[in-house]
Each structure stands twice: as C-alpha cells, then as structure tokens.
Protein backbone atom coordinates (compact mmCIF):
# COMPACT_ATOMS: atom_id res chain seq x y z
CA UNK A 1 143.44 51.33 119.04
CA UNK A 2 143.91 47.62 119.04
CA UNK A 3 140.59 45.79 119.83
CA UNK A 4 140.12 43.77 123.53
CA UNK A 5 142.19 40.77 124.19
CA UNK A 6 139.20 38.82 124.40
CA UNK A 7 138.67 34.91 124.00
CA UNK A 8 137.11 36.02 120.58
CA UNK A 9 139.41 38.75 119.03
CA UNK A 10 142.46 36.50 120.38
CA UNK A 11 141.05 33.49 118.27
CA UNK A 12 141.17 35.08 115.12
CA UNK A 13 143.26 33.53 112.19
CA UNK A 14 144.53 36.92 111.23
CA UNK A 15 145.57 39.52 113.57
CA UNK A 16 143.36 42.77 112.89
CA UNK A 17 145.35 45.49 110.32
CA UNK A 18 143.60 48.78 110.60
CA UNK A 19 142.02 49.93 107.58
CA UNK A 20 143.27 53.53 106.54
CA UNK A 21 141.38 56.87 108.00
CA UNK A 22 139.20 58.94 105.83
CA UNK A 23 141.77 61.28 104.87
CA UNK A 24 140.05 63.70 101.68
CA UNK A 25 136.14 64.23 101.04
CA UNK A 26 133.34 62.23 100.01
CA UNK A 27 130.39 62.62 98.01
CA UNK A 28 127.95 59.57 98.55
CA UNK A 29 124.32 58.39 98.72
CA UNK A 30 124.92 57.10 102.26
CA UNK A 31 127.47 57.68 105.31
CA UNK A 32 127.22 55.28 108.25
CA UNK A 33 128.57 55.99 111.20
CA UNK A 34 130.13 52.98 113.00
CA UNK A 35 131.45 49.23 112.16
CA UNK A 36 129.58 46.96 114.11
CA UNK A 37 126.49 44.40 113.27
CA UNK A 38 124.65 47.31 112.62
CA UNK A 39 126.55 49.32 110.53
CA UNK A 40 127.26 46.90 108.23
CA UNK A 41 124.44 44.81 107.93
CA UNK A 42 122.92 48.12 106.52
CA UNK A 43 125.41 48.42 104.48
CA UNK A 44 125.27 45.19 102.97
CA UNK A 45 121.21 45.36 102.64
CA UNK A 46 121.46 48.60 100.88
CA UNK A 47 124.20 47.17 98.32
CA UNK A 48 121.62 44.39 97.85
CA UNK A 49 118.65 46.47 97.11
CA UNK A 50 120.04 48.90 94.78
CA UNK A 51 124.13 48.10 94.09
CA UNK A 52 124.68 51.64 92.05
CA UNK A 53 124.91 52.92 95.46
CA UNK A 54 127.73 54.48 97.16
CA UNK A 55 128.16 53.90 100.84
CA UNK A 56 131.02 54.89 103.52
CA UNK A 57 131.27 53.14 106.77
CA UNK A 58 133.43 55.51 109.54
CA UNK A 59 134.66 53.40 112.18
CA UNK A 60 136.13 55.28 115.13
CA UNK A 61 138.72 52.52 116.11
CA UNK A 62 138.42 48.89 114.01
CA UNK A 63 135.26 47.51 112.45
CA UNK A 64 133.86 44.98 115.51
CA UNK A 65 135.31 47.37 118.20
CA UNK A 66 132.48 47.73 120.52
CA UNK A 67 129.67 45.07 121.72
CA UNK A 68 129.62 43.21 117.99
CA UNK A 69 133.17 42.10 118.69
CA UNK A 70 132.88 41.30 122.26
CA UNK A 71 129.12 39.73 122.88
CA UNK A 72 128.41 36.66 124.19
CA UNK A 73 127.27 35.45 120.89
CA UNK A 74 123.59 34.47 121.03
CA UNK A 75 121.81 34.80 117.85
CA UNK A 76 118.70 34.88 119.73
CA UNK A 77 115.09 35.93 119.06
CA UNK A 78 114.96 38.12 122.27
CA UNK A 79 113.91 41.01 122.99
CA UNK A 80 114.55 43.73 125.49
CA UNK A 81 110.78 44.47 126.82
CA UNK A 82 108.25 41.26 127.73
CA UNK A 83 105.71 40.47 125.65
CA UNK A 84 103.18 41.70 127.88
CA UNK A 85 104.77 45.40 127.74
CA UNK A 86 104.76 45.10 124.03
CA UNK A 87 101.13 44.27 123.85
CA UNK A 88 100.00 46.87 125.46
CA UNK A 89 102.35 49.16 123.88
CA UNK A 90 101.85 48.45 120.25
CA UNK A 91 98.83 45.65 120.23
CA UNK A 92 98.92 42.12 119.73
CA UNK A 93 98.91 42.15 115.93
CA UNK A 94 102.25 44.34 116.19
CA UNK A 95 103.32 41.60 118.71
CA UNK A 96 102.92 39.12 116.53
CA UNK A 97 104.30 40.36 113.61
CA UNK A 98 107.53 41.35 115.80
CA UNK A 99 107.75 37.48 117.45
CA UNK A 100 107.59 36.06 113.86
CA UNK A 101 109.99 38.29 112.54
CA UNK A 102 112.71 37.79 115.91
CA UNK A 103 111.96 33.74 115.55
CA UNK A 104 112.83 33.59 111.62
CA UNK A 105 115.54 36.14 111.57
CA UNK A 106 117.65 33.91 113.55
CA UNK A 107 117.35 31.31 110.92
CA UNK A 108 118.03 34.28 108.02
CA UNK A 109 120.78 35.48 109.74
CA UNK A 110 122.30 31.70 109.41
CA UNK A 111 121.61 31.58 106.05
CA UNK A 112 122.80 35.11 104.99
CA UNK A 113 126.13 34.02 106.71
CA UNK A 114 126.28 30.82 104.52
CA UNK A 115 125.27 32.55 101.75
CA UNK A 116 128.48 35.07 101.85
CA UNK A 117 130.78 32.19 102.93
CA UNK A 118 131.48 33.96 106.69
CA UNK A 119 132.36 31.23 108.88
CA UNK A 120 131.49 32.58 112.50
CA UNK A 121 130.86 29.10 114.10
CA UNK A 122 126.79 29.57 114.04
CA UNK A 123 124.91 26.27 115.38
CA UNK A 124 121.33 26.68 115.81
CA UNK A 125 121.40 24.29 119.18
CA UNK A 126 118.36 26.65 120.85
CA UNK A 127 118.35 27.75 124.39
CA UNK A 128 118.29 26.82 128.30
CA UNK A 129 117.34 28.68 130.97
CA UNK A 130 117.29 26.56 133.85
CA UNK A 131 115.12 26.48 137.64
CA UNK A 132 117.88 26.38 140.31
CA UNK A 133 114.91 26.46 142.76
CA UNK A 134 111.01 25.75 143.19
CA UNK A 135 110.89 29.32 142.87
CA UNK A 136 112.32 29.68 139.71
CA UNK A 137 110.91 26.59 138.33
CA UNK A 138 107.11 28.16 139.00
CA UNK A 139 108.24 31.11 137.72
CA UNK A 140 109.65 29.72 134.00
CA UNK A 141 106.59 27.11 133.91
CA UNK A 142 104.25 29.75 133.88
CA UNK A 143 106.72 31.44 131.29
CA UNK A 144 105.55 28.43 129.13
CA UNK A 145 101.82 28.63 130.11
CA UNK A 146 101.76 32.48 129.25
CA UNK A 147 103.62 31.87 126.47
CA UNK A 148 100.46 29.39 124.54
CA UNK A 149 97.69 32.13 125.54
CA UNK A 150 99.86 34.43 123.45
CA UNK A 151 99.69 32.05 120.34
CA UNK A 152 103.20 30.55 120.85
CA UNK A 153 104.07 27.37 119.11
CA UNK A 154 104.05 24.47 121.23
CA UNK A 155 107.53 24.00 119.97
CA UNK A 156 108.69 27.34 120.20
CA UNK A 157 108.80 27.08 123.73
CA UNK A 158 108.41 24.42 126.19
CA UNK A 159 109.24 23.25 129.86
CA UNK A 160 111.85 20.25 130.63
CA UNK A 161 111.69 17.96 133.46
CA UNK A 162 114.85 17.70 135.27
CA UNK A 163 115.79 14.46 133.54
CA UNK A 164 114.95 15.58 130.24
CA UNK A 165 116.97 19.10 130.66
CA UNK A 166 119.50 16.68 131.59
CA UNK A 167 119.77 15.22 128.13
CA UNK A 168 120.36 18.43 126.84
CA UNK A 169 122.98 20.23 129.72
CA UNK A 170 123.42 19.81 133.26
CA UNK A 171 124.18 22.40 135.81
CA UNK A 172 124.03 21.55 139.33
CA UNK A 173 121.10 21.80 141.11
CA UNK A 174 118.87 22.04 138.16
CA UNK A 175 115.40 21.09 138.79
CA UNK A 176 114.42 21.45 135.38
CA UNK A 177 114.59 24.07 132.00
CA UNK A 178 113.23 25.99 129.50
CA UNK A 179 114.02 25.28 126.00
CA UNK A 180 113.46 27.38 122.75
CA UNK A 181 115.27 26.58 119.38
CA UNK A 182 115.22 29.97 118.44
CA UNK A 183 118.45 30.78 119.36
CA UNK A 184 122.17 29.75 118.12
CA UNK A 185 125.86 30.19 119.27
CA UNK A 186 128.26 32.20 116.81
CA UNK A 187 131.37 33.48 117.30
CA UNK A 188 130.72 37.37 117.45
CA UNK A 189 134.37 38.68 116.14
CA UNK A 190 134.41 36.12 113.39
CA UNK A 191 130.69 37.21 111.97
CA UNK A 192 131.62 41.19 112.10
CA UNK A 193 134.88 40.48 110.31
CA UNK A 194 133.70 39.12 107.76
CA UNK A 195 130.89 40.52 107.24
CA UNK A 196 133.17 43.65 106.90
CA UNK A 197 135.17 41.94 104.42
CA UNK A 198 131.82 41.17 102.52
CA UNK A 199 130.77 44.95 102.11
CA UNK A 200 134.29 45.91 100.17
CA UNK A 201 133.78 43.28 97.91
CA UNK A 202 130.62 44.39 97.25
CA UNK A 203 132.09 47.93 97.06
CA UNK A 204 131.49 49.68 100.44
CA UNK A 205 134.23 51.69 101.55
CA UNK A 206 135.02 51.71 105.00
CA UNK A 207 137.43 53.70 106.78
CA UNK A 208 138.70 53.08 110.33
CA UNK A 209 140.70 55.29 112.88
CA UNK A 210 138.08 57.43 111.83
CA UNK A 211 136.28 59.28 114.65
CA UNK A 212 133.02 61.49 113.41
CA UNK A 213 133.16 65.19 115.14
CA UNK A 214 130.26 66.80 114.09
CA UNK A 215 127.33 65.26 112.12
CA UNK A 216 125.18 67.87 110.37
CA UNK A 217 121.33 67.31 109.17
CA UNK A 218 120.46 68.79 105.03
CA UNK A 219 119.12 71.82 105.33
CA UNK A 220 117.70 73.45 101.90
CA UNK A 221 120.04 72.65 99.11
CA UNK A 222 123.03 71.29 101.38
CA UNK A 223 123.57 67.53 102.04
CA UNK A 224 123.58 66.22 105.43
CA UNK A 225 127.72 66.21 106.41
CA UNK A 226 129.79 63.71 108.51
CA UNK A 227 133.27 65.64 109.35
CA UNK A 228 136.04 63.53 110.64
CA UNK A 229 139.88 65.10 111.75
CA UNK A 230 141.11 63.70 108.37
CA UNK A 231 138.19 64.53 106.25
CA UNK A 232 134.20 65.17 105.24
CA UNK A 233 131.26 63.61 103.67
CA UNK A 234 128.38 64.53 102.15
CA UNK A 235 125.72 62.27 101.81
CA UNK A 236 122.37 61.85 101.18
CA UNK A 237 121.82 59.30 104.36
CA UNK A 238 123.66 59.49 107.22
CA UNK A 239 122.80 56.51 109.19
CA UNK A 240 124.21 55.93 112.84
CA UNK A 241 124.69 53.09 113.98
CA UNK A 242 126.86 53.58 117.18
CA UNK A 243 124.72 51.64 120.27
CA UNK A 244 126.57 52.09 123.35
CA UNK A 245 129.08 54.34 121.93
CA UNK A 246 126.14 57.11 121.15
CA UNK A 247 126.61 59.16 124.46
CA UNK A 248 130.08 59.49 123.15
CA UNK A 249 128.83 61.78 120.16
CA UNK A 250 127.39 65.37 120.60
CA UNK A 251 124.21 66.37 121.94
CA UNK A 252 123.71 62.48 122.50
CA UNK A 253 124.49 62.09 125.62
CA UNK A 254 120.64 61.21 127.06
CA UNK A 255 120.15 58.79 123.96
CA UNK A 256 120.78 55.87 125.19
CA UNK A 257 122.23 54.47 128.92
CA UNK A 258 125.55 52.68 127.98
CA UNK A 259 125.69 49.75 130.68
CA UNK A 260 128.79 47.68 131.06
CA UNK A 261 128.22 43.80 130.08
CA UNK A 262 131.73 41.65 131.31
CA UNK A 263 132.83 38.35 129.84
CA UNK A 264 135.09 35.76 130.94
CA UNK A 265 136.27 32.41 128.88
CA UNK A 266 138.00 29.29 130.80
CA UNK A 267 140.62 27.10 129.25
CA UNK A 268 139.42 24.49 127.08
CA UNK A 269 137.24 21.40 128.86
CA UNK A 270 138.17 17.30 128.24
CA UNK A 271 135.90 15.20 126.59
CA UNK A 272 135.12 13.71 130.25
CA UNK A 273 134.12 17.44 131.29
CA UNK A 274 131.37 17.56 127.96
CA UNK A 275 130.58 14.06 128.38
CA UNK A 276 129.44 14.86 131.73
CA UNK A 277 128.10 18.16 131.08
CA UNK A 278 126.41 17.86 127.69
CA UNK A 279 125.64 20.80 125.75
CA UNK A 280 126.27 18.43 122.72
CA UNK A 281 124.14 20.14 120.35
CA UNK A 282 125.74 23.57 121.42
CA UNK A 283 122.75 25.23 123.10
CA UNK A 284 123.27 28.52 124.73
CA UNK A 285 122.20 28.57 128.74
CA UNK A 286 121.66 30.86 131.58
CA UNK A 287 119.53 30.60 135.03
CA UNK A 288 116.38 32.39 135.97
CA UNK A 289 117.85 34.75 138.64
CA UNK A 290 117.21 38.81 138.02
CA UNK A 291 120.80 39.42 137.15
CA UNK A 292 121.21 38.63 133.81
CA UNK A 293 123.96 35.62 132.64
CA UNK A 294 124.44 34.40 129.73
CA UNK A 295 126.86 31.30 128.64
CA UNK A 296 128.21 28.96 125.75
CA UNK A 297 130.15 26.39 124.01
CA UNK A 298 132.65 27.31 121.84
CA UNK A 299 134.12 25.38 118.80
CA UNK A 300 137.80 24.65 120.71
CA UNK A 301 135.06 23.49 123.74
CA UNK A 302 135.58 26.25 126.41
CA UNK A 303 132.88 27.94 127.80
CA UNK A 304 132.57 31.79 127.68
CA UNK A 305 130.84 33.07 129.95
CA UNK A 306 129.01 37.10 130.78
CA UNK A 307 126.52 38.56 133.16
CA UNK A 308 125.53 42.26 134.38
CA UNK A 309 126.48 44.18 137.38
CA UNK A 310 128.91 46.14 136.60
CA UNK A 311 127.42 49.82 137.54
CA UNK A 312 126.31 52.40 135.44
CA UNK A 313 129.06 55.54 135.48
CA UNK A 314 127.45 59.15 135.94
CA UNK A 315 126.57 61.28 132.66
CA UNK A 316 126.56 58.09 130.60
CA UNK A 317 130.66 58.06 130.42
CA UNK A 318 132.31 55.40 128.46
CA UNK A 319 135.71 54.84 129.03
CA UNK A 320 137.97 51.88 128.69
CA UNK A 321 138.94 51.59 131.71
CA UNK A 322 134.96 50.95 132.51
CA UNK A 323 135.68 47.32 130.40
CA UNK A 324 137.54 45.60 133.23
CA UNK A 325 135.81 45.24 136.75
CA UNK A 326 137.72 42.85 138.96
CA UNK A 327 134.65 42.05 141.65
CA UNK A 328 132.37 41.72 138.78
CA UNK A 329 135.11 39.61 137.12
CA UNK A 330 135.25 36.76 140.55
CA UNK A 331 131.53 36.88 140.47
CA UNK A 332 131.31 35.57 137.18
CA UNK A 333 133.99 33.06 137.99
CA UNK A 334 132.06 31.90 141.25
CA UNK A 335 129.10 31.66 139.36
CA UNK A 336 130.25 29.59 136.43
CA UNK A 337 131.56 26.98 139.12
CA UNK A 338 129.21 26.90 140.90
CA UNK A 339 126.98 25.95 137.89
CA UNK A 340 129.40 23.44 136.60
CA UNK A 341 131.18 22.24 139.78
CA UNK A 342 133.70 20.10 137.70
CA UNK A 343 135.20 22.84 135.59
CA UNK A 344 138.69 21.84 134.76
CA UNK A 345 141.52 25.13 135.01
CA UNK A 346 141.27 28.59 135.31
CA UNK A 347 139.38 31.49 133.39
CA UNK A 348 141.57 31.91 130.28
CA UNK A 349 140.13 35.69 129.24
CA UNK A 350 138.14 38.29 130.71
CA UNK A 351 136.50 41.76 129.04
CA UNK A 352 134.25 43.26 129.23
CA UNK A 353 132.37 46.64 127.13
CA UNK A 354 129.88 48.69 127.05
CA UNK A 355 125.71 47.96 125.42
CA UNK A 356 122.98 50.33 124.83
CA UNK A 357 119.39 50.29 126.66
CA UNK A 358 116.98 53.07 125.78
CA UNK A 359 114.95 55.01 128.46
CA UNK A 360 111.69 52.47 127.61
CA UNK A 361 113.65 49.86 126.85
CA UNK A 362 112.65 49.19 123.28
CA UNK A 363 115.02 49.44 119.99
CA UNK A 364 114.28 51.87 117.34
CA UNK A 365 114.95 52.31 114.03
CA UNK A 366 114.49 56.27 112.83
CA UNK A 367 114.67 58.05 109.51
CA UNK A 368 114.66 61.75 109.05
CA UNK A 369 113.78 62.26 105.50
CA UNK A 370 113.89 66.07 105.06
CA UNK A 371 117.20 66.28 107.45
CA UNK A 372 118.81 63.06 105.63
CA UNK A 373 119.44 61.45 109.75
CA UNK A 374 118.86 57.52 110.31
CA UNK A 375 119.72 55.39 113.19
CA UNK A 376 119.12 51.87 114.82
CA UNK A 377 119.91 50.79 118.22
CA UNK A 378 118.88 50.49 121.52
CA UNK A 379 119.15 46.52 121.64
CA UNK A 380 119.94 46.15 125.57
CA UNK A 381 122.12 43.31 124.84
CA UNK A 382 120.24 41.71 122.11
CA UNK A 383 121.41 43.07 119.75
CA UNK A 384 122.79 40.08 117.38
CA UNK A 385 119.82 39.35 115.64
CA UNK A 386 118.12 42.62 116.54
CA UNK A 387 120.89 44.27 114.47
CA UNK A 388 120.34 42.47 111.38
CA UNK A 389 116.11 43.36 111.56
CA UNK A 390 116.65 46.44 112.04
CA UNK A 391 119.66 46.96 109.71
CA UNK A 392 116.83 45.63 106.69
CA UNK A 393 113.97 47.70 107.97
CA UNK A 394 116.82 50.74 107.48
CA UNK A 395 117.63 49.46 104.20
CA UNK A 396 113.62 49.22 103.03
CA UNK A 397 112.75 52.69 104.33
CA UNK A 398 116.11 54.12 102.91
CA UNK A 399 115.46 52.53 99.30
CA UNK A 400 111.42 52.19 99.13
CA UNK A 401 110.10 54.76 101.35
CA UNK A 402 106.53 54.48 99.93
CA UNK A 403 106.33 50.87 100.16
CA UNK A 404 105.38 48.95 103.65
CA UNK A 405 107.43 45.71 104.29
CA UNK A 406 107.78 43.33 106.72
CA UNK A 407 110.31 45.05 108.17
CA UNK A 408 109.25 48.52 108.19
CA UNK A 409 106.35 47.11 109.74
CA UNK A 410 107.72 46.16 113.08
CA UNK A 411 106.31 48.47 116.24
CA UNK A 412 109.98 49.77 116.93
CA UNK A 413 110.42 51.09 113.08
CA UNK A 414 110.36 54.91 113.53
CA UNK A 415 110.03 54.35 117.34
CA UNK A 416 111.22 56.82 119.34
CA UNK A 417 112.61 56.57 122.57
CA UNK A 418 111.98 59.66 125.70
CA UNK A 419 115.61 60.59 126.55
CA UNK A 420 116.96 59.72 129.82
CA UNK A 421 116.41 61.89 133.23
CA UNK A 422 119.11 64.30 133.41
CA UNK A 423 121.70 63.60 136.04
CA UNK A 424 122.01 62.51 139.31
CA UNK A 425 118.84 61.23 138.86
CA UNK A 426 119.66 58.64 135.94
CA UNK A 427 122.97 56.91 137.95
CA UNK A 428 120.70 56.83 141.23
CA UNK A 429 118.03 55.36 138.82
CA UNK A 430 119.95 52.68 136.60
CA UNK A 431 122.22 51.93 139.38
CA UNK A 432 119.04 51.37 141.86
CA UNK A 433 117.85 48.75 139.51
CA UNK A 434 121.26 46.87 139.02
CA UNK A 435 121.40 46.53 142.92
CA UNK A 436 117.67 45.59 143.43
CA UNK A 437 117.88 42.64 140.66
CA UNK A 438 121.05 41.24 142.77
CA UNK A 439 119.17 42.34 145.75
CA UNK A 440 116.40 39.98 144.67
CA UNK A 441 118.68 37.34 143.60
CA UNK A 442 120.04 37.11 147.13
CA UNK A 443 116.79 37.00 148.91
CA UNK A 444 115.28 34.63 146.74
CA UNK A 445 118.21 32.03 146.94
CA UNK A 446 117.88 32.51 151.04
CA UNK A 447 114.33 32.43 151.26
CA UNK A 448 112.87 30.69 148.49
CA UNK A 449 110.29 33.21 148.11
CA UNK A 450 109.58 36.23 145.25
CA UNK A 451 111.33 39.15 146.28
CA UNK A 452 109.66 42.72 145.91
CA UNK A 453 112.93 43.43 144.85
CA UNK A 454 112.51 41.77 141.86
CA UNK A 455 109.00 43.72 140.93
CA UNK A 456 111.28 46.86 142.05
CA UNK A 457 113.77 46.21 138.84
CA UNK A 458 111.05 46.81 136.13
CA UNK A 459 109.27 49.80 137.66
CA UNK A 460 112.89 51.85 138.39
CA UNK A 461 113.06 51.39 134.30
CA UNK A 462 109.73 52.43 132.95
C-alpha cells in the first residue's frame, strides 16, 4: 500500500518504491517490528554501539507509513503528562533529569540529522502558543510563573506581550504568547526516509510489505520468533516499535488507545501574506484552547496545519478509512482562517492517521530480558523527539544492560503502562474527554470564564 497523499509524502523528490517482503528466514541479534522514527532510530543507535550486529526492520506497508510520515513535524521537547503529574509520579529529580534530556534532544536530534546528511528541512525557530483571550492569557502566564518554581530557565520559557509576540507571528486577536526555543519544524516524511536510507548503509536490512503474524517470546533454548506470510526470524531482541498501529497486533489490543490526529496544508502564501504574518524564523504555533492544534511553515511557505477531534472508534480499530474525517477536516479549515484572516487560496492537502496514548498517559520503553521482548511508544503525539530518547535508552539497555545511562535513567524507561478498560467503557471514556475539551473550548470563548469542562478532560484520563 502506497503511503497518504499528504502535503509531505507528495513533496518528496522520489516517489516511494517498496522495498521487497521478507520472503526466507532470518537468524539475527535483533528484529524490529515497524519503520517509523522509532524503529529506526533504534536501529541506527544499535549499529552505532556495537556495528557486528545484525538487525531486521519488518515494515507492514512502507517505512514512514504511519504517524512518522504524516505528523505535523514539531521536534519538540513535550511531553504527554504535565510536569506536575510527573513530579508526583516519579519525583522531581526524575523530572529533572527527563526536562533536560526532552530540551537537549531536540538539539541532538538536529545534529544527528546533519551528521548523516538527511535533509528534512529542521529549523530550530522555537515555539508559540498564543492567548486569544484574558482567559487564556492568565492561564499561559502562570504557565511561565509555574514553570521558574520548577527550576526552568528563564530562557527556556517566557511570556510575550502582544507587541513583542507580534515580532515573532501574528494571529488575530492575539493578546500575547508563550515562547520556548525548544522546539523546531522538520519535514516528517523527509527525516524517516532518510533515516531509512541511513540504516542500509550502515547494514540494516529492512523489509517492507511485510506484516508480522505472530510474535513469540524465548522460552528455554529457543529464540524469541517474528513470523511474517513470506517468512520467520529468530532473534535475540525483538523490539516493537508499532505506536498507534499496536492494537492492530495480537493480544494488543488494550495497549495503547490509537486516536486519530488530521492534517490539512493550504497552497503556498506570497511574500505579502509572510510579510504580514511573520513566522520568519520558522517557529511552530498553536493557541491555548483544550483541543489540541498544532501549525507550521514549510520550506515552499505554506502552512500545514492539524488538531484533534476526530473520535476514538470502539475496540481500538484502525482502519484507513478512520484517516479522512470531512467535519473534522472544515474545522481545521475554519480554524486556520480564522487565525490568519488573510490566507490566500484553498487547503491544498488533507490526512489524517492514527497516534498512540497509553492508559496514564506516559511513554514507556520495556525490555524483557529472559523472553527477548522490547518496545517503545506511547508518545500521544509527541512522539518526534520522544522517539529518538527512547529509541537510545532501547539501544543502552539492549547493548549495556548493567550499565545506567542517561537514558536508561529517564522515569518512563521500563515504565509500564495499566491497559485500557475493556469495552464500552474505553469509547464512552476517550470519547467523553474529546467532547468535554471542545466542550470547554466553546464555553470559554462565550463566556470568558474556566470551564469545569476543561478540569473534566484530565480526570476522564487518569
């Protein structure tokens, strides 16, 4: 299957060849199942640490298929639970550690992309979330003033007056912004491409219109086993790394939620439209509203363009036809104009796929040494930089397992996640909370007031 005709598969220079399907059987030190960001960042940390090693990558369709290939492309140091939760979760030395880690792999991630010579448009510009209201404004200054109690950098980040957001970007009715530089704009299909390009010259094999049918743990003498319809492997590792593809796999169906993230791109803006609009140093922007958006400039200057609220579908299904939602679709549309008033043509693209959130919210990164099982996911959307931490803490515990590294360090290394409520009670659950954050959005705009709503959207999820 041919990837999405998004803005970002459609901009590629070469159109996408399938790679052949694992078609005999394998004897290797590690399988990995899946060919996104965190597939083959793994892959390309293990060949680093130890290159004698031999490593498969199974892709089900092509290598980028799912969210790595469609994103919105922040490289951001997010991450899916507030600070607060992960304080009192793990401590505030864990916290720390994790916020250090999130703020420099963004810059890492640059650098390990100039360092293989994969050109995926990455410009560090930061980030903007902007008050569209005294409500929101209140709300995102006190971000800030929580933020320096916690031990934040007074650069890391820090509140802009409405004329100084202005010198960055300018969306109407701003009253003012946030701004962090620890986040940059890449070009999502561009980065998994080629990073997949990087791990065969480095000698990983990767097969694609490969899809994994049974996955078995070691058990005494026997290696752990990945069968496929055109073939086997045994391996020592078998790492998977499918996000919101999991539920797809057997006895994985209450992993992860996979929740549908759409996209849209317009045409590409004048000069006039930038010079009034700014943007100039490429930061990435959203609002403070409950209902997550996200937005950027791209290299040929459109702006692409993704929010939630697309529902969950009962028992965690994931099916193409789940990619395109035409409501959700105009809403983005509306949005985006109504954020940049002077937006010059007509939406261009629109896709859409699925992401993976965990029943607590927080990413994990597990290894089963005496069953020869790994996996990483869980990033709720964040998974750009999130992917490349957690693909190195893999690689450490996979190649050192005695030794305690930055990485391996981080609270969500050998995390584990409760499963989700059996159904009906996960849609009604998931699906409560998607309405009660546009719920809130709606109230709040009308009444310029917090919404319970909004307190509602945390406490359906934990």
């Amino acid at each position: 299957m041919q990837p999405p005709a998004s803005l970002w598969w459609s901009s590629l220079e070469l159109p996408v060849a399938p790679r052949a399907a694992l078609g005999r059987h394998l004897d290797v030190d590690v399988a990995i199942i899946g060919g996104g960001f965190t597939g083959l960042w793994t892959a390309r940390e293990l060949k680093r640490r130890d290159p004698s090693l031999r490593i498969v990558v199974l892709e089900k369709e092509v290598c980028g298929f799912g969210a790595s290939g469609r994103n919105g492309g922040w490289a951001s140091a997010f991450y899916p639970l507030g600070d607060e939760a992960i304080i009192s979760r793990h401590g505030r030395a864990a916290f720390d550690r994790l916020r250090r880690q999130l703020q420099q792999g963004v810059r890492t991630l640059g650098q390990s992309l100039a360092g293989d010579g994969i050109d995926a448009d990455f410009v560090q510009g930061g980030t903007l979330d902007f008050a569209r209201s005294e409500l929101q404004a209140r709300r995102l200054q006190q971000r800030v003033r929580d933020a320096r109690e916690l031990g934040y950098a007074l650069e890391d980040l820090v509140w802009l007056e409405e004329r100084e957001a202005r010198e960055r970007g300018r969306v109407a009715g701003a009253l003012g912004a946030t701004y962090s530089p620890h986040c940059a704009r890449l070009h999502p299909a561009r980065l998994v491409r080629g990073l997949a390009e990087v791990n065969e010259r480095l000698g990983v094999e990767i097969y694609e219109n490969s899809r994994v049918t049974r996955v078995m743990g070691s058990k005494g003498t026997s290696a752990a086993e990945v069968a496929t319809a055109g073939g086997s492997v045994h391996a020592r590792f078998v790492v998977r790394a499918t996000e919101g593809f999991t539920p797809t796999l057997a006895g994985e169906r209450r992993r992860v939620a996979p929740l549908f993230s759409l996209m849209i791109a317009s045409e590409p803006q004048s000069r006039g439209f930038w010079d009034e609009a700014g943007f100039g140093h490429y930061e990435t922007f959203a609002d403070d509203r409950h209902l997550i958006i996200y937005g950027q400039r791209t290299r040929d200057d459109r702006i692409a363009f993704g929010g939630r609220g697309a529902p969950y579908h009962f028992g965690s299904t994931v099916e193409p036809r789940f990619d395109e939602n035409p409501k959700v679709f105009s809403l983005l549309e509306a949005t985006l104009r109504e954020l940049l008033p002077h937006l010059e043509g007509g939406v261009a693209y629109r896709w859409g796929g699925p992401l993976a959130m965990a029943r607590d919210q927080s990413p994990s990164v597990l290894v089963d040494y005496e069953r020869g099982l790994a996996s990483a996911g869980g990033y709720t959307g964040d998974g750009v930089v999130m992917s490349y931490v957690a693909a190195n803490a893999l690689a450490d515990l996979l190649t050192a397992p005695d030794v305690t590294t930055d990485y391996t360090s981080l609270p969500f290394v050998q995390h584990r996640s409760r499963p989700w409520e059996y159904e009906p009670f996960r849609w009604l659950g998931i699906n409560a909370a998607l309405g009660a954050a546009s719920w809130a959005d709606r109230v709040e705009a009308r009444n310029q007031r917090e919404s319970r709503a909004g307190r509602w959207v945390e406490r359906l999820l934990t």
